[in-house]
Protein backbone atom coordinates (compact mmCIF):
# COMPACT_ATOMS: atom_id res chain seq x y z
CA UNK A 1 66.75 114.80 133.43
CA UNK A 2 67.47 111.27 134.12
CA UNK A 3 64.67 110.21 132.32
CA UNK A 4 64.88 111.93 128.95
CA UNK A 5 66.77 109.16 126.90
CA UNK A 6 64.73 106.72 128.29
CA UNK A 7 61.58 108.90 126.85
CA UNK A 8 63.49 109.10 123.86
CA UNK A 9 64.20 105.23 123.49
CA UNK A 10 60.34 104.75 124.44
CA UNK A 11 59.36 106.65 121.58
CA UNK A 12 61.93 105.08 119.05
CA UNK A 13 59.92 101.38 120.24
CA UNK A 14 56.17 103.18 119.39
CA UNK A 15 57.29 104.05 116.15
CA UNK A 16 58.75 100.73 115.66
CA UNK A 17 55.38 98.84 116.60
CA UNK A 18 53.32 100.98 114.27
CA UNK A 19 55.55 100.95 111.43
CA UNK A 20 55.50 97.08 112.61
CA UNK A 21 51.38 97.10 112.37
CA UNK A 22 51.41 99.21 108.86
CA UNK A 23 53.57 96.19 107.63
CA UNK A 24 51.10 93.55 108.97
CA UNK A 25 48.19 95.82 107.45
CA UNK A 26 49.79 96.06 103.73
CA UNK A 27 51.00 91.98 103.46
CA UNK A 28 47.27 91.34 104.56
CA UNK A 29 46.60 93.29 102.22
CA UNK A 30 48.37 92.23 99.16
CA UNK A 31 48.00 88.44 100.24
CA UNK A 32 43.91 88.95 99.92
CA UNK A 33 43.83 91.28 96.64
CA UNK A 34 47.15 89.76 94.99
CA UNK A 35 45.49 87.44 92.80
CA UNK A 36 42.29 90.46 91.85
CA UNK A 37 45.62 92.41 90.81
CA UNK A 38 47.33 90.22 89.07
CA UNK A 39 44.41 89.51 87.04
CA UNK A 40 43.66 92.86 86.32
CA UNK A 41 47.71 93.31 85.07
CA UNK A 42 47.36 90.18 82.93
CA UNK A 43 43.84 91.64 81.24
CA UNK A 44 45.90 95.00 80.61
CA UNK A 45 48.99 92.94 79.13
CA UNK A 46 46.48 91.03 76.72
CA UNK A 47 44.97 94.25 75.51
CA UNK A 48 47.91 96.18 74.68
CA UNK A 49 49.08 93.00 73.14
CA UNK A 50 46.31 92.00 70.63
């Protein structure tokens, strides 16, 4: 019984590291296909424009 909370707390710190690696993941991500996408939103801009 003693060691519930501290299997509780344990899994409250696992979560936190994979949210943690999910972040990582996405601004990897983003830095690596940000310019692709901004290209693609300034092509889409242009055609609705003219």
């Amino acid at each position: 019984m003693l060691f519930l909370n501290r299997e509780q707390g344990q899994g409250l710190v696992e979560y936190a590291l994979v949210l943690v690696l999910v972040a990582i993941v996405i601004i990897a991500i983003l830095t690596l296909l940000g310019p692709q996408i901004g290209n693609v939103f300034s092509r889409i801009t242009s055609g609705l424009g003219g």
